[in-house]
PDB file of N, CA and C in Angstrom:
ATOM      1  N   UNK A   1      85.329-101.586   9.347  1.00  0.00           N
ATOM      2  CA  UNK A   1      85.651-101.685   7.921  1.00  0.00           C
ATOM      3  C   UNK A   1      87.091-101.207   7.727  1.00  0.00           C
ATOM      4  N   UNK A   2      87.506-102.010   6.979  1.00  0.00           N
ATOM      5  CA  UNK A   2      89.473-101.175   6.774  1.00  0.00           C
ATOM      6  C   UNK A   2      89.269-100.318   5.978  1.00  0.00           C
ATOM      7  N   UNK A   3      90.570 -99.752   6.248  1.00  0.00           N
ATOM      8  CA  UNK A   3      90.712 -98.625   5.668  1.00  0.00           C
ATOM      9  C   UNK A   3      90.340 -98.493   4.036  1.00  0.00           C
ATOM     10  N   UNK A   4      91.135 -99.701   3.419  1.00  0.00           N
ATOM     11  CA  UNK A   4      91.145 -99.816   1.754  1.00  0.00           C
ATOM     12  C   UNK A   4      89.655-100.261   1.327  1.00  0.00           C
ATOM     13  N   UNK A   5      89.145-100.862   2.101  1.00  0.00           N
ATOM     14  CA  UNK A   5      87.856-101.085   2.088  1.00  0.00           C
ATOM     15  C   UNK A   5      86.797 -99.885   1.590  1.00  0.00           C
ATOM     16  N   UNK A   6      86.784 -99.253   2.731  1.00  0.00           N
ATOM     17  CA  UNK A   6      86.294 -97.753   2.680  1.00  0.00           C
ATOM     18  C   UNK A   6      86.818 -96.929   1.647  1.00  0.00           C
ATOM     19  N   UNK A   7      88.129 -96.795   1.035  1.00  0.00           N
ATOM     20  CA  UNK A   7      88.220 -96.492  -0.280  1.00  0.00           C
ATOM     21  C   UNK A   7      87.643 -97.223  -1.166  1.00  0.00           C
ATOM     22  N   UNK A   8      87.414 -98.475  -1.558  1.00  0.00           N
ATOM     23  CA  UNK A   8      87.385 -99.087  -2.572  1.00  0.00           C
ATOM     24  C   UNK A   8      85.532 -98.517  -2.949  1.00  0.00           C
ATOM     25  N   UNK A   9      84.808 -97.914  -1.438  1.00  0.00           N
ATOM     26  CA  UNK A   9      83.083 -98.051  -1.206  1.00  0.00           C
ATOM     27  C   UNK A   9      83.349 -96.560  -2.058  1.00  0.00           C
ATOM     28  N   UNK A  10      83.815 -95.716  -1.260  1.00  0.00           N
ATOM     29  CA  UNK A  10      83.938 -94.243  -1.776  1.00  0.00           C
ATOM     30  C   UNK A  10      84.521 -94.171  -3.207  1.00  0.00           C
ATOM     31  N   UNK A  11      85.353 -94.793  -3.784  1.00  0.00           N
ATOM     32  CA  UNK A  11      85.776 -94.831  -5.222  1.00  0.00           C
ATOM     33  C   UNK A  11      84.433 -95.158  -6.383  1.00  0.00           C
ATOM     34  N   UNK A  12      83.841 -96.608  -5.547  1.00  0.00           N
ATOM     35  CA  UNK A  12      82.869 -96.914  -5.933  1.00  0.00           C
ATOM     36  C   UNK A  12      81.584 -96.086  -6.295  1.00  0.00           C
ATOM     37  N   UNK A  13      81.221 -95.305  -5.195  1.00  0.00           N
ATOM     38  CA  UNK A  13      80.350 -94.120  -5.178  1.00  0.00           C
ATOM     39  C   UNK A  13      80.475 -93.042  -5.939  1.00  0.00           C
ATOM     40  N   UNK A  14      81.582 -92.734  -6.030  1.00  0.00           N
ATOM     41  CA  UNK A  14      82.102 -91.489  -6.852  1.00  0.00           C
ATOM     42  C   UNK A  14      81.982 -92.058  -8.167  1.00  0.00           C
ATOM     43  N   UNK A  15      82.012 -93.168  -8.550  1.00  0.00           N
ATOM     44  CA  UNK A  15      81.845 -93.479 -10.014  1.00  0.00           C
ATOM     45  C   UNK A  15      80.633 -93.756 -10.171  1.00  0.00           C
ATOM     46  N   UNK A  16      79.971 -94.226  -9.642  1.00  0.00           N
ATOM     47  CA  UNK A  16      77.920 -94.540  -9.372  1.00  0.00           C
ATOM     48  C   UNK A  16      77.440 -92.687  -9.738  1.00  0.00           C
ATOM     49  N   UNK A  17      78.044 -92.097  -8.985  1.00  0.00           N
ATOM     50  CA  UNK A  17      77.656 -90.374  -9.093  1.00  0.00           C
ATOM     51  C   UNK A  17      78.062 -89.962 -10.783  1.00  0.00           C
ATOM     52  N   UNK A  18      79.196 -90.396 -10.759  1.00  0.00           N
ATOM     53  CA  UNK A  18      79.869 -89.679 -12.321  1.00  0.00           C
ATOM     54  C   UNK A  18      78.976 -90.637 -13.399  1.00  0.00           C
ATOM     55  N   UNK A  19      78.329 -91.885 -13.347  1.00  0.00           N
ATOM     56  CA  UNK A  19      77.922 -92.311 -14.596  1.00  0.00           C
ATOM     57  C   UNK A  19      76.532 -91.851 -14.718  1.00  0.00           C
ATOM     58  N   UNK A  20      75.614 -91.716 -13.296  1.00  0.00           N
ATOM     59  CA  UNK A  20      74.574 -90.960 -13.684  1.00  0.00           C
ATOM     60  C   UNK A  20      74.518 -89.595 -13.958  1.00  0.00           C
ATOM     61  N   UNK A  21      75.187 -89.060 -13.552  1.00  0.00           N
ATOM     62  CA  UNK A  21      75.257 -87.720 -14.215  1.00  0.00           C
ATOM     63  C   UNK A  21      75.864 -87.590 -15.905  1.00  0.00           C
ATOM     64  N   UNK A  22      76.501 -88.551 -16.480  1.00  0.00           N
ATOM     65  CA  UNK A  22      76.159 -88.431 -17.635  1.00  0.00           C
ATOM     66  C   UNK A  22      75.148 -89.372 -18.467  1.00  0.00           C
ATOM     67  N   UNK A  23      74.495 -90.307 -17.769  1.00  0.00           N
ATOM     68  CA  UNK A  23      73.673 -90.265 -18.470  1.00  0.00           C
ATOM     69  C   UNK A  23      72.647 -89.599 -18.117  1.00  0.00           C
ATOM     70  N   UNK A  24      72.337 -88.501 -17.063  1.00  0.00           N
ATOM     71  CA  UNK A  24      71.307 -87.495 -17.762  1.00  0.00           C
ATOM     72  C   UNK A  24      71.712 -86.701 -18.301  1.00  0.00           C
ATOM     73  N   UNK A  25      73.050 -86.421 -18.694  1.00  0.00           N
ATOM     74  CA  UNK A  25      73.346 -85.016 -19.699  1.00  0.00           C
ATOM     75  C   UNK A  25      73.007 -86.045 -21.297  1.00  0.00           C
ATOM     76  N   UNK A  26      73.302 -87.115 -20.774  1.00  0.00           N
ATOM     77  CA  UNK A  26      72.937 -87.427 -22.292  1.00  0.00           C
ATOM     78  C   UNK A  26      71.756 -87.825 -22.859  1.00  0.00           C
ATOM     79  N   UNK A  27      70.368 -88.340 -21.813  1.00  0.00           N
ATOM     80  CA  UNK A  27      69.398 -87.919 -21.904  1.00  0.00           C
ATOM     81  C   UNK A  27      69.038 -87.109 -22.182  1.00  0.00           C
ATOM     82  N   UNK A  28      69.330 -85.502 -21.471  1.00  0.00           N
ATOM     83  CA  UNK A  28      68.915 -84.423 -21.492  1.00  0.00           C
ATOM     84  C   UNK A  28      69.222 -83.932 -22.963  1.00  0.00           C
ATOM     85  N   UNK A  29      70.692 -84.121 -23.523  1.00  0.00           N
ATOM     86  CA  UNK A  29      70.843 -83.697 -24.835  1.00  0.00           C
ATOM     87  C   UNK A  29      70.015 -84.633 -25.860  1.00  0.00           C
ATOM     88  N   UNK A  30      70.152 -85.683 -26.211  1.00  0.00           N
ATOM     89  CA  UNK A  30      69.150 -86.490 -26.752  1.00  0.00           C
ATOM     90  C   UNK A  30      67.607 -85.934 -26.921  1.00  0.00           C
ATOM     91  N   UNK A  31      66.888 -85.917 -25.976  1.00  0.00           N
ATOM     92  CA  UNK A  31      65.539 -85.455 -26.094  1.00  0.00           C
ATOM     93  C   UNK A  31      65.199 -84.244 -26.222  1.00  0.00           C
ATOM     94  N   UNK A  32      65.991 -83.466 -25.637  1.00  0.00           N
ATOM     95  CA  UNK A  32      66.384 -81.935 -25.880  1.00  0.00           C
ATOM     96  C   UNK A  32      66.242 -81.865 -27.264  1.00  0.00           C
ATOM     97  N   UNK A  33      67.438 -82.381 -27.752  1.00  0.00           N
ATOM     98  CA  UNK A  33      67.541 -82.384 -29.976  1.00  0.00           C
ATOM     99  C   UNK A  33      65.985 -83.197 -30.267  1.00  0.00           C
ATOM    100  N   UNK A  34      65.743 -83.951 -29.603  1.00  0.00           N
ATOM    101  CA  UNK A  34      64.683 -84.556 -30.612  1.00  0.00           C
ATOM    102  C   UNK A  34      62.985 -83.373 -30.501  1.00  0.00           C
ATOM    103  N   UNK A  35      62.517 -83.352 -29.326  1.00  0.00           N
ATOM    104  CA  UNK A  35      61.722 -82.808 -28.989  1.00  0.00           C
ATOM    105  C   UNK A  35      61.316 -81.252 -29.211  1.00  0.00           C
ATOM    106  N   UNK A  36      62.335 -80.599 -28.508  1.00  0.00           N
ATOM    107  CA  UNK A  36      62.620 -79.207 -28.402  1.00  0.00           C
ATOM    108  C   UNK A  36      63.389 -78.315 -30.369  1.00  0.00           C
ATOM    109  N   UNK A  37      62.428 -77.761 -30.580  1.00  0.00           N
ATOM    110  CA  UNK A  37      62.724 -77.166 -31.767  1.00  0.00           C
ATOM    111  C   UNK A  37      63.961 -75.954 -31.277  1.00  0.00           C
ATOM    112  N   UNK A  38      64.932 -75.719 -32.663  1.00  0.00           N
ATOM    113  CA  UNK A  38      65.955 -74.965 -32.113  1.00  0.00           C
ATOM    114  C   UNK A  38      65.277 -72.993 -32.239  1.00  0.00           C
ATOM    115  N   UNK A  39      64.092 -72.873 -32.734  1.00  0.00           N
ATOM    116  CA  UNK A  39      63.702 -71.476 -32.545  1.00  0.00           C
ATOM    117  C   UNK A  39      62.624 -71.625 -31.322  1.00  0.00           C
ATOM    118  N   UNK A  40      62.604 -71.126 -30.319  1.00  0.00           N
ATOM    119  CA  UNK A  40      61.672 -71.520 -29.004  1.00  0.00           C
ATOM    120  C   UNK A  40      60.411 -70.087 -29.704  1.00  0.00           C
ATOM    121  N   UNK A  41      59.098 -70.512 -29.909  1.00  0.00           N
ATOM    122  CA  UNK A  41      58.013 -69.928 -30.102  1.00  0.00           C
ATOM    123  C   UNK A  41      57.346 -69.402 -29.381  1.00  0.00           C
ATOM    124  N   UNK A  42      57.349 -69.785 -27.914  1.00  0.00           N
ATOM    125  CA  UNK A  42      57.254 -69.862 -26.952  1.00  0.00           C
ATOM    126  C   UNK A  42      57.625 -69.912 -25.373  1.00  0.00           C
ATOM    127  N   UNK A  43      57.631 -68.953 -24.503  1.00  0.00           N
ATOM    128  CA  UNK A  43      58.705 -69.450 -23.227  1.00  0.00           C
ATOM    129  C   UNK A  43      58.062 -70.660 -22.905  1.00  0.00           C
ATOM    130  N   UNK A  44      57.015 -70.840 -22.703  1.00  0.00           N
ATOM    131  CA  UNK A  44      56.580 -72.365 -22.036  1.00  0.00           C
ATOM    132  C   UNK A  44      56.782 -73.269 -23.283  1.00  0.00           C
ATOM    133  N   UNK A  45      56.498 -74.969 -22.269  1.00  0.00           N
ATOM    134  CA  UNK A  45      57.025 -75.840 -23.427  1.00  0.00           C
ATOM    135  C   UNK A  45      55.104 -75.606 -23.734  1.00  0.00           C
ATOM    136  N   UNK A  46      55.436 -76.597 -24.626  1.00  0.00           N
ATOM    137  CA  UNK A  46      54.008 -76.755 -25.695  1.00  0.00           C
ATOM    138  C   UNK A  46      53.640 -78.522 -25.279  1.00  0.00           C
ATOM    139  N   UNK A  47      52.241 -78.802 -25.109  1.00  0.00           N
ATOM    140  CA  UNK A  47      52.073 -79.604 -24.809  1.00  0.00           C
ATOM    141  C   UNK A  47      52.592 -80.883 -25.658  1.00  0.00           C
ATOM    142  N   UNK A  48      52.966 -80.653 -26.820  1.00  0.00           N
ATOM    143  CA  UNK A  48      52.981 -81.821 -27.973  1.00  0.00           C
ATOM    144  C   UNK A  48      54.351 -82.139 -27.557  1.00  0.00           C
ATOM    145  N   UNK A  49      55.229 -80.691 -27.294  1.00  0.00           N
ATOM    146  CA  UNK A  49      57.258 -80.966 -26.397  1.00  0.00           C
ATOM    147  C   UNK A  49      57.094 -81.782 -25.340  1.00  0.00           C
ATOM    148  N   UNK A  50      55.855 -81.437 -24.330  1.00  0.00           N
ATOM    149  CA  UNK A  50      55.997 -81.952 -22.933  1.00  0.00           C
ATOM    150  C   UNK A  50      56.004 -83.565 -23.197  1.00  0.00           C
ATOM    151  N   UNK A  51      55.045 -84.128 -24.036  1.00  0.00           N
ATOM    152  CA  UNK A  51      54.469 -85.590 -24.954  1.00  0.00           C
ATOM    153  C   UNK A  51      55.778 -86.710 -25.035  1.00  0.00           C
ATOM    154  N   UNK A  52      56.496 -85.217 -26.127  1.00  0.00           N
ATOM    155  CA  UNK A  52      57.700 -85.987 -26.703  1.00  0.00           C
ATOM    156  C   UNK A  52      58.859 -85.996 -25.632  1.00  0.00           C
ATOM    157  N   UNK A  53      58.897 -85.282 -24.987  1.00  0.00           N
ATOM    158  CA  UNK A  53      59.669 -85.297 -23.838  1.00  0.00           C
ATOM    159  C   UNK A  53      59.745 -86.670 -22.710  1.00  0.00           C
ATOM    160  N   UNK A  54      57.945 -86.436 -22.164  1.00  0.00           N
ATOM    161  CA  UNK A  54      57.785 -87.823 -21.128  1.00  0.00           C
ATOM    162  C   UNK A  54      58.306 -89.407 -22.550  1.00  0.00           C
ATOM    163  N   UNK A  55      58.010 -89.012 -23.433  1.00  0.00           N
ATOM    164  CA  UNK A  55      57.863 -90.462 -23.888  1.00  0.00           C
ATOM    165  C   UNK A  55      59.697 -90.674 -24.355  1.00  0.00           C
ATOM    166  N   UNK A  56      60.377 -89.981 -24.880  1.00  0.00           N
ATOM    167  CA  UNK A  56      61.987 -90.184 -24.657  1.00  0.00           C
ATOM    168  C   UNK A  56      62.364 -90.180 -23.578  1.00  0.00           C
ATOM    169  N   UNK A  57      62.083 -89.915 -22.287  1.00  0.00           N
ATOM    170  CA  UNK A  57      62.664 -90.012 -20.937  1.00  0.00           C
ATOM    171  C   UNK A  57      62.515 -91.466 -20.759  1.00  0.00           C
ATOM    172  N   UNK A  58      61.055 -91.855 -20.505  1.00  0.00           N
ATOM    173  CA  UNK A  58      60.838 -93.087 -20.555  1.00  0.00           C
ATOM    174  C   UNK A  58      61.514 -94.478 -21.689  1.00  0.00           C
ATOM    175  N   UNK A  59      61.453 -93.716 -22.843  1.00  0.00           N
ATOM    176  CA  UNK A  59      62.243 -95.055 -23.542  1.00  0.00           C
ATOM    177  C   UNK A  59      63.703 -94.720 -23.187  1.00  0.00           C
ATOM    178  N   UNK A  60      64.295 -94.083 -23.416  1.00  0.00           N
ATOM    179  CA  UNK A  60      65.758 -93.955 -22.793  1.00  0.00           C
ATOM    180  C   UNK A  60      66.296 -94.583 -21.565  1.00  0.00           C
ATOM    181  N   UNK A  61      65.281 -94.220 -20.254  1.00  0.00           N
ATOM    182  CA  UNK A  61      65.502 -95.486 -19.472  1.00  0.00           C
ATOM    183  C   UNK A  61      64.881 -96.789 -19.266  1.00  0.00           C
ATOM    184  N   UNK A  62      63.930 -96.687 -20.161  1.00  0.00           N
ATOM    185  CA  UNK A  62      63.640 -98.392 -20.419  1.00  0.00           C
ATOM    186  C   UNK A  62      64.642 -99.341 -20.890  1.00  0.00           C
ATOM    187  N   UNK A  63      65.618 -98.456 -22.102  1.00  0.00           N
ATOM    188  CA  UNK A  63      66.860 -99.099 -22.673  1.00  0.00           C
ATOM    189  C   UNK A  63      68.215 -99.141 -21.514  1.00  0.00           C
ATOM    190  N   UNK A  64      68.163 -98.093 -21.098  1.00  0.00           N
ATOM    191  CA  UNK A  64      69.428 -98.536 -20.177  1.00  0.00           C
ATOM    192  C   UNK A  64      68.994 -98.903 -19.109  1.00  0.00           C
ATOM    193  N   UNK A  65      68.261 -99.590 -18.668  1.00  0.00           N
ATOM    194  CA  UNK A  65      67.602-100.517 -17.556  1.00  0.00           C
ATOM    195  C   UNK A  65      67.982-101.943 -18.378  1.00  0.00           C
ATOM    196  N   UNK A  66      67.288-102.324 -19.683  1.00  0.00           N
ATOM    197  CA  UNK A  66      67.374-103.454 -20.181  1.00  0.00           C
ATOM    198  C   UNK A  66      68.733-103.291 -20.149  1.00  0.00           C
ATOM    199  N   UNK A  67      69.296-102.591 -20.971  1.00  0.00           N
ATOM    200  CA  UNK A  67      71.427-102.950 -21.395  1.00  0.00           C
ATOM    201  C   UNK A  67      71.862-103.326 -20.008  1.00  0.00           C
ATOM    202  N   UNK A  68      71.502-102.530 -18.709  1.00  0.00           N
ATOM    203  CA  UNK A  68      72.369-102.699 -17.390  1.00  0.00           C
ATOM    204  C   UNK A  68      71.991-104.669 -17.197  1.00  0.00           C
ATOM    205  N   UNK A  69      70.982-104.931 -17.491  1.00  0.00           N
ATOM    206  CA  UNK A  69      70.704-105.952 -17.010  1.00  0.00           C
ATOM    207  C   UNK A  69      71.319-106.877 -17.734  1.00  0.00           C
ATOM    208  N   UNK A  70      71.309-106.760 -19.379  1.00  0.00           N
ATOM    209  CA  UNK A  70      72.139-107.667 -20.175  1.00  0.00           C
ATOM    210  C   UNK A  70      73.396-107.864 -20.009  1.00  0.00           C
ATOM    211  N   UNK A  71      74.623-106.485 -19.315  1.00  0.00           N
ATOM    212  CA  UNK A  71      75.501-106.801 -18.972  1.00  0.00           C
ATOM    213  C   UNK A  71      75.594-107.352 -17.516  1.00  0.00           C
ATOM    214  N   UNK A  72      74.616-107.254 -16.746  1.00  0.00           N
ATOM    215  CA  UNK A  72      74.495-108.240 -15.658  1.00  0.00           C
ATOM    216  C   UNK A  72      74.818-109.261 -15.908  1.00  0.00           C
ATOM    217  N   UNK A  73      74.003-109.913 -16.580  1.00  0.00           N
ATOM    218  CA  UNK A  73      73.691-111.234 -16.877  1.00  0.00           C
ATOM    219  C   UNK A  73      75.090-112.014 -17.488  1.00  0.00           C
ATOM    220  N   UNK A  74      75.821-110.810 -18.291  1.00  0.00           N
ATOM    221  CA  UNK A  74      76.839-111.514 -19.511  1.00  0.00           C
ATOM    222  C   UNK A  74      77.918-111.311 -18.350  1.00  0.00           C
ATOM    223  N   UNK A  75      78.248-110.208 -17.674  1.00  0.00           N
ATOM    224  CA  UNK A  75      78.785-110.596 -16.496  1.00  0.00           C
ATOM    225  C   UNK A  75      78.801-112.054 -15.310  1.00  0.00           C
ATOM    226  N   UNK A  76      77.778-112.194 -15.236  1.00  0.00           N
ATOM    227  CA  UNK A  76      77.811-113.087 -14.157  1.00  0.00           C
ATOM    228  C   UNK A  76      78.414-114.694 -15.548  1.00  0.00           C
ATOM    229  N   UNK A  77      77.724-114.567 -16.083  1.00  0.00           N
ATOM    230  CA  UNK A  77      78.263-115.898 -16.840  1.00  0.00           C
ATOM    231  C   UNK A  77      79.717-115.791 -17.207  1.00  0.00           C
ATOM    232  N   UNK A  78      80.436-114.409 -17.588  1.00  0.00           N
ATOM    233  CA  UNK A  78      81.575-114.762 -17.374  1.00  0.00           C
ATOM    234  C   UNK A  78      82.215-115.018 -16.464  1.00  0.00           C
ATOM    235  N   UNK A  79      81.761-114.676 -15.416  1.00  0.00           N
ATOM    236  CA  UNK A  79      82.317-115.156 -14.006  1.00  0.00           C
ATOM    237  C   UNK A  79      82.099-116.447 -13.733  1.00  0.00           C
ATOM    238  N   UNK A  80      81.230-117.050 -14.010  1.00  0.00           N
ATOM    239  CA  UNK A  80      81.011-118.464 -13.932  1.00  0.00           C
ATOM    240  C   UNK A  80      82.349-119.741 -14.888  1.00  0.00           C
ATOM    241  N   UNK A  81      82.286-118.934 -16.316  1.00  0.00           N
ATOM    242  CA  UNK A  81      83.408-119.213 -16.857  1.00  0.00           C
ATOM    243  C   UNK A  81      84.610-119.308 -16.504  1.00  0.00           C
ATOM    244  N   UNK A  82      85.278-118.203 -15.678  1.00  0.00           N
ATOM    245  CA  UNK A  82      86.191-118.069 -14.926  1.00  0.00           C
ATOM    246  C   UNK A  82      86.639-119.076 -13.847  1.00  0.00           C
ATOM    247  N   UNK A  83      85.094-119.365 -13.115  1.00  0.00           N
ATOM    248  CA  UNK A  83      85.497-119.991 -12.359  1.00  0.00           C
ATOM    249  C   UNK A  83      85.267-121.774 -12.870  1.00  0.00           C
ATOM    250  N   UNK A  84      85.332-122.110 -13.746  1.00  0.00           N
ATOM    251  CA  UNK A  84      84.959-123.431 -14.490  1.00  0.00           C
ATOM    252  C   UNK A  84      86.675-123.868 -14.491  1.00  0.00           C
TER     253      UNK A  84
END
């Protein structure tokens, strides 16, 4: 593999690392605010938090699963355009 090659994989990676890590901080803040009350009543969560918790984890990446794919898609057709 050349050299620029191997940068272009490692550049690549390092940005694959940096976008998931914010989107779980922004998961994490998201469901955090929605779920989690700001006076904690409790050290443990409460089963009704744990509820609201699994079910915003899950729609959160149900949506950015669908968006990644829509810009798949709108991607590749512009590329097709391009090459027309």
């Amino acid at each position: 593999m050349a050299e620029s090659d191997a940068q272009k994989l490692q550049l690549m990676q390092e940005l694959e690392i940096e976008m998931m890590a914010d989107m779980y901080n922004r998961l994490t803040t998201a469901c955090h605010k929605k779920c989690i009350p700001p006076v904690y009543n409790d050290a443990e969560i409460a089963k009704g938090e744990a509820v609201c918790i699994d079910r915003c984890v899950a729609k959160f990446l149900d949506i950015h699963e669908r968006i990644g794919k829509k810009l798949g898609q709108l991607s590749m057709q512009d590329e097709q355009l391009l090459k027309k």
